[in-house]
N, C-alpha and C. Protein backbone atom coordinates (compact mmCIF):
# COMPACT_ATOMS: atom_id res chain seq x y z
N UNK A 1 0.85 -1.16 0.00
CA UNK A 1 0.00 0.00 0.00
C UNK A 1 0.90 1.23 0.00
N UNK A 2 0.36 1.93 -1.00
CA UNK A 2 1.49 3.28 -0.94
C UNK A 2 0.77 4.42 -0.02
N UNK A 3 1.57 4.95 1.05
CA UNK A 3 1.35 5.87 2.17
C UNK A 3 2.02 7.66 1.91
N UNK A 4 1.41 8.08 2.46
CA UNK A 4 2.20 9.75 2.72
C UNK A 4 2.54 9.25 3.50
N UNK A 5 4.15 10.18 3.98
CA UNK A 5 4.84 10.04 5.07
C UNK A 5 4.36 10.08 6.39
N UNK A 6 3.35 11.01 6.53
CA UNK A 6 2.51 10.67 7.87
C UNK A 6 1.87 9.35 8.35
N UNK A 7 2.25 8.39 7.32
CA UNK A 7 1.02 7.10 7.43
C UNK A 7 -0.01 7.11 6.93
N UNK A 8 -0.65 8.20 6.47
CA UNK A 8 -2.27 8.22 5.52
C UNK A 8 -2.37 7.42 4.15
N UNK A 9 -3.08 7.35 3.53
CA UNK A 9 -3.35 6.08 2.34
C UNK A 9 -2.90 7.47 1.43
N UNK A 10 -2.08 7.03 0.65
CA UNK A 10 -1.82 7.84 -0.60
C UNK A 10 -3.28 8.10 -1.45
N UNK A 11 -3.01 9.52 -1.92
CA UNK A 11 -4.42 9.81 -2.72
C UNK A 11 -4.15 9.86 -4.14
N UNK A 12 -2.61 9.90 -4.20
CA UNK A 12 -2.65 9.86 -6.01
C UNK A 12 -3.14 8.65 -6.61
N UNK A 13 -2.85 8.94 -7.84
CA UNK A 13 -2.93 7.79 -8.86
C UNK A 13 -1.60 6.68 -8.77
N UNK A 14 -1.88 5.83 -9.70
CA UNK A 14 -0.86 4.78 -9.98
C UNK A 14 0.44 5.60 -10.67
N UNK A 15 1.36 5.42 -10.01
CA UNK A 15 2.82 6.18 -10.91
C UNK A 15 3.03 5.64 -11.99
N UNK A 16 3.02 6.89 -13.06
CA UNK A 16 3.01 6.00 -14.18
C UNK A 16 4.44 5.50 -13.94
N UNK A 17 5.55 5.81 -13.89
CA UNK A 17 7.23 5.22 -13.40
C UNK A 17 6.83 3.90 -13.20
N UNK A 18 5.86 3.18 -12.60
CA UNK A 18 5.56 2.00 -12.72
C UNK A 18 4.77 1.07 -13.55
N UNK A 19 4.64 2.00 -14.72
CA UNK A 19 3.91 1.16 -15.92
C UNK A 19 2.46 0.86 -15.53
N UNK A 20 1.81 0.80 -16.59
CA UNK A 20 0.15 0.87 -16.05
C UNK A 20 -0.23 -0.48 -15.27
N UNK A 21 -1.05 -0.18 -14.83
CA UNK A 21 -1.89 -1.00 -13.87
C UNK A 21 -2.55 -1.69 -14.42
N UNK A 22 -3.06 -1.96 -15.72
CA UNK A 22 -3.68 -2.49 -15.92
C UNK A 22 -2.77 -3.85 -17.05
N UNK A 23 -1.78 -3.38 -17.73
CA UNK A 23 -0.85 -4.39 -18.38
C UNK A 23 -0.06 -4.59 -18.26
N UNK A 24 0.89 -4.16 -16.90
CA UNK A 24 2.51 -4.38 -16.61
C UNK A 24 2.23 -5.56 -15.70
N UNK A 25 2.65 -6.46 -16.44
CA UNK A 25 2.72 -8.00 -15.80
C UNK A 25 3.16 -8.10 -14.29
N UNK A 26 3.55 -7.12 -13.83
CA UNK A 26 4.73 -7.66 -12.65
C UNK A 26 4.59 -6.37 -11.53
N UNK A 27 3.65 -5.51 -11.88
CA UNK A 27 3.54 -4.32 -10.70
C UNK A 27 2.33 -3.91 -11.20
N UNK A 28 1.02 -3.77 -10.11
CA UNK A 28 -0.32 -3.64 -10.40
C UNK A 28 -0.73 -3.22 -9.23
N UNK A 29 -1.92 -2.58 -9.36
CA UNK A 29 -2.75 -2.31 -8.30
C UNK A 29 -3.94 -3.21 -7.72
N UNK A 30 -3.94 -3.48 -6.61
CA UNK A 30 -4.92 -4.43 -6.14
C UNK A 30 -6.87 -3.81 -6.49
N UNK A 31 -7.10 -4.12 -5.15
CA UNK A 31 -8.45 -3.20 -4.92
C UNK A 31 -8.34 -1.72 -5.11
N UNK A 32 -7.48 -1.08 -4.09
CA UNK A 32 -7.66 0.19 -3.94
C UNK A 32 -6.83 1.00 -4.84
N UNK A 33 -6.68 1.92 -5.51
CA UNK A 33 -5.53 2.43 -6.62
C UNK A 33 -4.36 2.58 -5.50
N UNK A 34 -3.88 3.08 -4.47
CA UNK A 34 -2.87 3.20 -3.70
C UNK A 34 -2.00 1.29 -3.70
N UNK A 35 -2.59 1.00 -3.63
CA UNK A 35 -2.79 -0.34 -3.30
C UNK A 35 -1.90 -1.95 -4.10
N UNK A 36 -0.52 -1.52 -4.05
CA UNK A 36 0.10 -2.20 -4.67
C UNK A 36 0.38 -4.23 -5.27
N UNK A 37 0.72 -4.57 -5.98
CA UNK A 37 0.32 -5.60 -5.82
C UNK A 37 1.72 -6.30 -7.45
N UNK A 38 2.24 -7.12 -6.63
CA UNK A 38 3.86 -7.92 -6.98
C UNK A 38 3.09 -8.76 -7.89
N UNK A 39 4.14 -9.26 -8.77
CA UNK A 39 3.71 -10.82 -9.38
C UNK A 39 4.85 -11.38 -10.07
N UNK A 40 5.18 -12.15 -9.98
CA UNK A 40 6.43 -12.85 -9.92
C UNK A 40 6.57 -14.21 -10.92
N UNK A 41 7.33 -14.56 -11.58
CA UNK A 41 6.88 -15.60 -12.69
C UNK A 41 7.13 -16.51 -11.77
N UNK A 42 6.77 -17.61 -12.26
CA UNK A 42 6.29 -19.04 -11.36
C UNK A 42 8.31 -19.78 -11.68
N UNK A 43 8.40 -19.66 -10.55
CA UNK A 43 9.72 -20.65 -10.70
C UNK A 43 10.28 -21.52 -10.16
N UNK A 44 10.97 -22.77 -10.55
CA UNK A 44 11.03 -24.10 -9.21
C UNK A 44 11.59 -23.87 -8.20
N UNK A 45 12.64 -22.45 -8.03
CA UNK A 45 13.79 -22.50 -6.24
C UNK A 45 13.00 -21.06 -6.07
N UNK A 46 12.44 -21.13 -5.14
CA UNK A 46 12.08 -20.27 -4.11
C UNK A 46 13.12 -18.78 -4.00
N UNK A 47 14.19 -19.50 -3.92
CA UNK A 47 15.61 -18.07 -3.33
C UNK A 47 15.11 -17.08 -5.42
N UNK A 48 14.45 -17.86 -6.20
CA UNK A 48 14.79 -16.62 -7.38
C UNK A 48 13.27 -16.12 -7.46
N UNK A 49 12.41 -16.38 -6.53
CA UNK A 49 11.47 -15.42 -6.43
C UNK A 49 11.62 -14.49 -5.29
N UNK A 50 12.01 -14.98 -4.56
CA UNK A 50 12.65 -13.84 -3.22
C UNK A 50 13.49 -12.76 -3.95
N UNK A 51 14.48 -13.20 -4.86
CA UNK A 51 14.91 -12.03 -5.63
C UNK A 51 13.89 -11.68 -6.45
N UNK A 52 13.65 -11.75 -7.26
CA UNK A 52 12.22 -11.04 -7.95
C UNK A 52 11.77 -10.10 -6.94
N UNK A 53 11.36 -10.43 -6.11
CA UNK A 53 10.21 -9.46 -4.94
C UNK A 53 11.41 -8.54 -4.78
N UNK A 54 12.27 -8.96 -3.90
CA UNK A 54 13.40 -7.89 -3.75
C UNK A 54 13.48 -6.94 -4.95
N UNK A 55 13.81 -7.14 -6.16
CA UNK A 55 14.15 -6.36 -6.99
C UNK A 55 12.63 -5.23 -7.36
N UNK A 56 11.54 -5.95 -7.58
CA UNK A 56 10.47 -5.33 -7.81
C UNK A 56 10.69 -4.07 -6.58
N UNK A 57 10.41 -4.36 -5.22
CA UNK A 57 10.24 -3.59 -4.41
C UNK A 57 11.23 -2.54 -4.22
N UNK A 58 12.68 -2.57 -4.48
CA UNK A 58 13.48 -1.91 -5.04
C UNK A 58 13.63 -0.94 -5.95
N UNK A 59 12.63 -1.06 -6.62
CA UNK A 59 12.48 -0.78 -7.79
C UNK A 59 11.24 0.68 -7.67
N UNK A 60 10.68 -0.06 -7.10
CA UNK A 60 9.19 0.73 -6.78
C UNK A 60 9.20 2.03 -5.84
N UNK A 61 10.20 1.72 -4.60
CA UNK A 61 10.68 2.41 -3.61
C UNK A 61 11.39 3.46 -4.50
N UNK A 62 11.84 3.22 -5.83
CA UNK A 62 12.84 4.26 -6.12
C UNK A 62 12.13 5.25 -7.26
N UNK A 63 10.87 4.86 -7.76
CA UNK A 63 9.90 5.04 -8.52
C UNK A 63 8.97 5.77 -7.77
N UNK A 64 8.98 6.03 -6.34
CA UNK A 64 7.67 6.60 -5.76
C UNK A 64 8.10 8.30 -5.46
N UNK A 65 7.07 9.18 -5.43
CA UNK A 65 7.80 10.41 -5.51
C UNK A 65 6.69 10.88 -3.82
N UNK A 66 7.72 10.84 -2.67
CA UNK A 66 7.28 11.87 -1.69
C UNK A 66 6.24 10.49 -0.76
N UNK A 67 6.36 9.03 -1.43
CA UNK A 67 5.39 7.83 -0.47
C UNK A 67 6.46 7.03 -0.31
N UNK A 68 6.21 6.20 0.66
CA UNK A 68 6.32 5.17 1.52
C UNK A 68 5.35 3.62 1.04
N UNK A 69 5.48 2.83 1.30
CA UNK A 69 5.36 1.30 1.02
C UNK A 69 4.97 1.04 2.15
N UNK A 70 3.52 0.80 3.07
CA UNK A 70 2.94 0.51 4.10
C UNK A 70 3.60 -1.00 4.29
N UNK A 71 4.60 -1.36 5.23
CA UNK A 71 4.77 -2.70 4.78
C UNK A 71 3.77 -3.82 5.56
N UNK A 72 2.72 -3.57 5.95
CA UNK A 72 2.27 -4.62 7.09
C UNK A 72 0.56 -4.91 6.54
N UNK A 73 -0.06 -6.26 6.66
CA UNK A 73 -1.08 -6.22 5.64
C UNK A 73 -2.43 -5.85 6.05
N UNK A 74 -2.33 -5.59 7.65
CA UNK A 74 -3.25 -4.44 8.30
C UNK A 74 -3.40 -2.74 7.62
N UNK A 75 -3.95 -2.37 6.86
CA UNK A 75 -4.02 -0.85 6.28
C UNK A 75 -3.58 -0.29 7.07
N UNK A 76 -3.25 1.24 6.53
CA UNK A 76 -2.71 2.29 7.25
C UNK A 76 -4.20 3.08 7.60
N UNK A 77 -3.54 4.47 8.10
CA UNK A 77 -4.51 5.24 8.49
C UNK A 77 -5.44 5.31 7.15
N UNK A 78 -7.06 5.25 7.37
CA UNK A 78 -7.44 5.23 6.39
C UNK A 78 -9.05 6.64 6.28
N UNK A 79 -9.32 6.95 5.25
CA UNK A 79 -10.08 8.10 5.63
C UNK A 79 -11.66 7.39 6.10
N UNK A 80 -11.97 8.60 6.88
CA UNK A 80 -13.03 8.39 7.56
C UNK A 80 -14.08 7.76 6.64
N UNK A 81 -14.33 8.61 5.69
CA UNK A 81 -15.83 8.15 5.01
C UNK A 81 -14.97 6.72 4.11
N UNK A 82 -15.98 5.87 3.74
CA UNK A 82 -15.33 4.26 3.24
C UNK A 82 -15.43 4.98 1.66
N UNK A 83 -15.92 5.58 0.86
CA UNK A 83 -16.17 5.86 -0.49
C UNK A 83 -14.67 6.61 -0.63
N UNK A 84 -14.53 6.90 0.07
CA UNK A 84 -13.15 8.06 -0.12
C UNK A 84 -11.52 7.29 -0.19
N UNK A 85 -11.98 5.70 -0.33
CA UNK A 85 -10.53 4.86 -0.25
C UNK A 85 -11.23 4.58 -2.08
N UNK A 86 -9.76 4.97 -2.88
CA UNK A 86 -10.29 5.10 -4.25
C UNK A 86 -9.88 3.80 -4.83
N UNK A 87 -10.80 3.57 -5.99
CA UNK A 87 -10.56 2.12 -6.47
C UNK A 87 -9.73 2.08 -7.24
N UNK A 88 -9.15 0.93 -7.83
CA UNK A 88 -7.93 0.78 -8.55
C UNK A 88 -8.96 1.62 -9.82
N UNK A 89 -7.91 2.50 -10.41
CA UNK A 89 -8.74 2.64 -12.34
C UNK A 89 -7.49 2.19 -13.05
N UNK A 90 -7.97 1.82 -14.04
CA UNK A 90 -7.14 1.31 -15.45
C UNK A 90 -7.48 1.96 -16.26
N UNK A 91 -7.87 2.76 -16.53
CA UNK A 91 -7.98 3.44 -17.88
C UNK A 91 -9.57 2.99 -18.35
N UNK A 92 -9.62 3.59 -19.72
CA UNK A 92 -11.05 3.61 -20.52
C UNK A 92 -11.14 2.46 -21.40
N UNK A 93 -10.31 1.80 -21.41
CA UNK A 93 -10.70 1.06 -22.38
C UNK A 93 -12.03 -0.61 -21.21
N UNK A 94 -12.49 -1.29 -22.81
CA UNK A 94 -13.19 -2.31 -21.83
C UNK A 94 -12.94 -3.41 -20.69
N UNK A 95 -11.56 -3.45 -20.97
CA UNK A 95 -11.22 -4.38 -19.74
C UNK A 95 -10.44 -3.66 -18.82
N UNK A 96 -10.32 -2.60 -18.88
CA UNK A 96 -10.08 -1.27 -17.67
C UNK A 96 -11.38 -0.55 -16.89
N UNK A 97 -11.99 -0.32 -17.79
CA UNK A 97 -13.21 -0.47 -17.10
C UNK A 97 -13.58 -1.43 -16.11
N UNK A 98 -14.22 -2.28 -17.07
CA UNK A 98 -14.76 -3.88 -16.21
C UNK A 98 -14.03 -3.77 -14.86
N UNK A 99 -12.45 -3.55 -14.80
CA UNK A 99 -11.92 -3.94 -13.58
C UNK A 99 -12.27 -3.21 -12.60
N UNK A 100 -12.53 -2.10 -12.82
CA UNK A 100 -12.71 -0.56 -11.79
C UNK A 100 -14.24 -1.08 -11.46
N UNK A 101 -15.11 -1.52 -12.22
CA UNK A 101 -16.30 -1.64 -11.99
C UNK A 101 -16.10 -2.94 -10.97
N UNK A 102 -15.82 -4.06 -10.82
CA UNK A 102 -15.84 -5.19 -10.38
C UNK A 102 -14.90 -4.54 -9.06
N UNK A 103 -14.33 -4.03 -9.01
CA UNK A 103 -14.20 -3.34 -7.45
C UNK A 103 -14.86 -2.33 -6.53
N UNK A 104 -15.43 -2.14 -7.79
CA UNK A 104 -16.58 -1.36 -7.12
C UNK A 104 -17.52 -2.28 -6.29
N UNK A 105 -18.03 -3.17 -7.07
CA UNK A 105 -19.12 -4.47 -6.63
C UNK A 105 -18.50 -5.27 -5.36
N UNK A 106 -16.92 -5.31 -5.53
CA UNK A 106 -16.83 -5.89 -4.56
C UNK A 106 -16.72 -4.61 -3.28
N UNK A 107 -16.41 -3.74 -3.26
CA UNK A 107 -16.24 -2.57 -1.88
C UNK A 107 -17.81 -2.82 -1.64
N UNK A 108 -19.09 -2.95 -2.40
CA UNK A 108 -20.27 -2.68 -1.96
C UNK A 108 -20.68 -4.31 -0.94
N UNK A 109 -20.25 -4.92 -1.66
CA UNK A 109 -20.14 -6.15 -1.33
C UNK A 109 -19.59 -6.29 0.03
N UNK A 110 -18.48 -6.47 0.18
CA UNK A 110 -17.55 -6.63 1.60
C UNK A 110 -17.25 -4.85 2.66
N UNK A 111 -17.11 -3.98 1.84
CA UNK A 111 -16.85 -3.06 2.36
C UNK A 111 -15.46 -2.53 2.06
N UNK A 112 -14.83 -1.42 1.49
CA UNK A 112 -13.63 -1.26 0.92
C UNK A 112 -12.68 -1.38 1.82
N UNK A 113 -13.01 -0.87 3.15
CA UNK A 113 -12.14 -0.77 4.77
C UNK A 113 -11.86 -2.43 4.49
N UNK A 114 -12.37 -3.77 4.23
CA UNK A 114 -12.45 -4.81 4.49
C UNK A 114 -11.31 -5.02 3.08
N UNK A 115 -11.22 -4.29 2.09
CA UNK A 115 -10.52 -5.15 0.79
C UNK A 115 -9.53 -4.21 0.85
N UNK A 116 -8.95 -3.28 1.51
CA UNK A 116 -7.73 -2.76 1.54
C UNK A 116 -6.40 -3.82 2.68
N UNK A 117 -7.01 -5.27 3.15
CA UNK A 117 -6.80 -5.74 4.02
C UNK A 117 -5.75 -6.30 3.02
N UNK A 118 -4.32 -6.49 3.06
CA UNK A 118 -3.09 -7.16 1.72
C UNK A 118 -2.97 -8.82 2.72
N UNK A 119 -2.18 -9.30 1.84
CA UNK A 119 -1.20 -10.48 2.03
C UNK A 119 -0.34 -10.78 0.96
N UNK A 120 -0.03 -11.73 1.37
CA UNK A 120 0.98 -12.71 0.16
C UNK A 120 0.00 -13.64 -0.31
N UNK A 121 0.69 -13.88 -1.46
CA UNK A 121 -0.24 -15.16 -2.05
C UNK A 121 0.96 -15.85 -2.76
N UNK A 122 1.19 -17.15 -2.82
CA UNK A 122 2.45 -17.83 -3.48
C UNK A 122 1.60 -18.80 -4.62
N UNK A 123 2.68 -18.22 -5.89
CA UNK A 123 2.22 -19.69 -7.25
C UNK A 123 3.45 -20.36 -6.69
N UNK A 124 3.03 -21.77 -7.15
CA UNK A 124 4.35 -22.81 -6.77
C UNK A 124 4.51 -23.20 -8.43
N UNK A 125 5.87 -23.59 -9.06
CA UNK A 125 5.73 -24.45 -10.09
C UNK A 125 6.06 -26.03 -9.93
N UNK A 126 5.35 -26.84 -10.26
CA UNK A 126 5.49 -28.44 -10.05
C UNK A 126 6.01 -28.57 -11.23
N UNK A 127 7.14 -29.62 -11.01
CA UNK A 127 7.43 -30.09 -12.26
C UNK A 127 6.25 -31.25 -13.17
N UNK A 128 6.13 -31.85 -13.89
CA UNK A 128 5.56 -32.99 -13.76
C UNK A 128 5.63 -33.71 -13.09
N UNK A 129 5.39 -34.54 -12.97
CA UNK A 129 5.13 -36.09 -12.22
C UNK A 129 4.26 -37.43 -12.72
N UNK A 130 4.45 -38.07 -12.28
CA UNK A 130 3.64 -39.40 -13.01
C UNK A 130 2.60 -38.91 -12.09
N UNK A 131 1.09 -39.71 -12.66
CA UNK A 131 -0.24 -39.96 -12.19
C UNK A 131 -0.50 -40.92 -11.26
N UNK A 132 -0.86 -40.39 -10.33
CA UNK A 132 -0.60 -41.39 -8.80
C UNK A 132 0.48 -41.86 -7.89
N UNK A 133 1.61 -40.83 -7.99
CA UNK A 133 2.91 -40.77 -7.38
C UNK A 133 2.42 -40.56 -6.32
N UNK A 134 3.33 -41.62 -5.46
CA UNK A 134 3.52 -41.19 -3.53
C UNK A 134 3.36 -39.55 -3.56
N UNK A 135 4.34 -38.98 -4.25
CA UNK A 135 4.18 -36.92 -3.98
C UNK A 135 2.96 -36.91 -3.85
N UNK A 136 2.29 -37.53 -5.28
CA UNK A 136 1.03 -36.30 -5.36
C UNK A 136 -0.01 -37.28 -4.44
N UNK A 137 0.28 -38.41 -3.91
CA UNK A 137 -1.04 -38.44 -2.92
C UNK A 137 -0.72 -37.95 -1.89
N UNK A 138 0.72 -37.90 -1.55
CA UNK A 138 1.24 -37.04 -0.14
C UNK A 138 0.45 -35.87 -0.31
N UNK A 139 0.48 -34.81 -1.67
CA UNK A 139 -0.07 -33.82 -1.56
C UNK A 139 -1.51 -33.58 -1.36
N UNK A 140 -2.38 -34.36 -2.15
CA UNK A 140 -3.76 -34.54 -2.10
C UNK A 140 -4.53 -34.60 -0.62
N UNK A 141 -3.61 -35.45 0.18
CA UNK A 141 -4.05 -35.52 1.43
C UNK A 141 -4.01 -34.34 2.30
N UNK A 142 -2.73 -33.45 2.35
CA UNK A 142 -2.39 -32.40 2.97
C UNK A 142 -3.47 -30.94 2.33
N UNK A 143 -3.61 -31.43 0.83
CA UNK A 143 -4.86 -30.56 0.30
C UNK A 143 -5.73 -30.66 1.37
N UNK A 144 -6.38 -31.64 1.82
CA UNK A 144 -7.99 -31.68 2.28
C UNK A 144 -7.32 -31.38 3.58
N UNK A 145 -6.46 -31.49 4.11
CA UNK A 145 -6.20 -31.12 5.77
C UNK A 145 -6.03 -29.13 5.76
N UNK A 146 -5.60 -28.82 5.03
CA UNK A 146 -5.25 -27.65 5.23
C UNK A 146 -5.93 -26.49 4.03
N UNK A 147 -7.29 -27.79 3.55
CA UNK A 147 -8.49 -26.54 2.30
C UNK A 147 -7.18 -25.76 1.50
N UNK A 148 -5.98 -26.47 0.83
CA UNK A 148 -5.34 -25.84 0.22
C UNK A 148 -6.09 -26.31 -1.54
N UNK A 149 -6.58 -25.26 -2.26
CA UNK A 149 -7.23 -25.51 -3.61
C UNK A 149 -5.93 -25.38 -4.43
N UNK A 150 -6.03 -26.86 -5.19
CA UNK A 150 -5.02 -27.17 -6.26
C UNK A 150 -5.20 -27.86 -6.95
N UNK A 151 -4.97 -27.31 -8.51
CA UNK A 151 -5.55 -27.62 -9.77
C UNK A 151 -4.33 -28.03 -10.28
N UNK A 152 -4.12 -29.05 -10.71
CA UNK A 152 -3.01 -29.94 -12.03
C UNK A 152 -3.50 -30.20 -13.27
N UNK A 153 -2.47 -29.39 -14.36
CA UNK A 153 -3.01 -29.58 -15.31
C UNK A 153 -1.70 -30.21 -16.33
């Protein structure tokens, strides 16, 4: 989440220095336009997505003019009235639209105070495997223990 130095939710727009929000594969805005959001290509060792993030965030920090990077996935200070936390926009075209609209539905839905809430989210890449390997029933099982949803294709 990008902040003023006081801690308040940034009110600008998406920097353009970070390529639009709506087609730069790898730096986007979540729900809220302040509201940053990583993406990292799917890769088998862990340590070269940790660099990825590193470098992105690096990157972004040096790209921001006069904000801060809220780092914690509790929001910052946020404004009083809930309409006044602004939604991601992408631009005019139809699938820039659509997106601004579908956050809209969802702030009405859950409440925007409720979708400015961040985390992590991890893609894993599997290599193949044979069909019915010890792994993948090891995994299948640990699926249903821990409601982890996973699709093999």
């Amino acid at each position: 989440m990008r902040v003023n130095p006081d801690g308040t939710l940034s009110g600008t727009t998406h920097p353009i220095h970070l390529g639009s929000s709506l087609t730069n594969h790898y730096i986007k805005t979540d729900f809220a336009e302040p509201q940053l959001e990583y993406a990292t290509h799917p890769r088998p060792k862990v340590e070269a997505n940790i660099r990825e993030l590193q470098d992105l965030h690096i990157f972004t920090i040096r790209k921001l003019e006069n904000e801060l990077i809220w780092p914690f996935s509790m929001p910052p200070v946020l404004p009083e009235e809930e309409n006044e936390i602004p939604l991601g926009q992408y631009g005019t075209s139809h699938s820039g639209r659509w997106k601004t609209i579908y956050r809209h539905g969802l702030g009405l839905r859950y409440g925007r105070r409720m979708q400015t809430i961040s985390g992590v989210h991890y893609n894993f890449l599997f290599r193949r495997f044979s069909s019915g390997s010890s792994w993948e029933k090891k995994f299948l099982i640990l699926q249903r223990k821990r409601f982890l949803l996973y699709t093999y294709t």
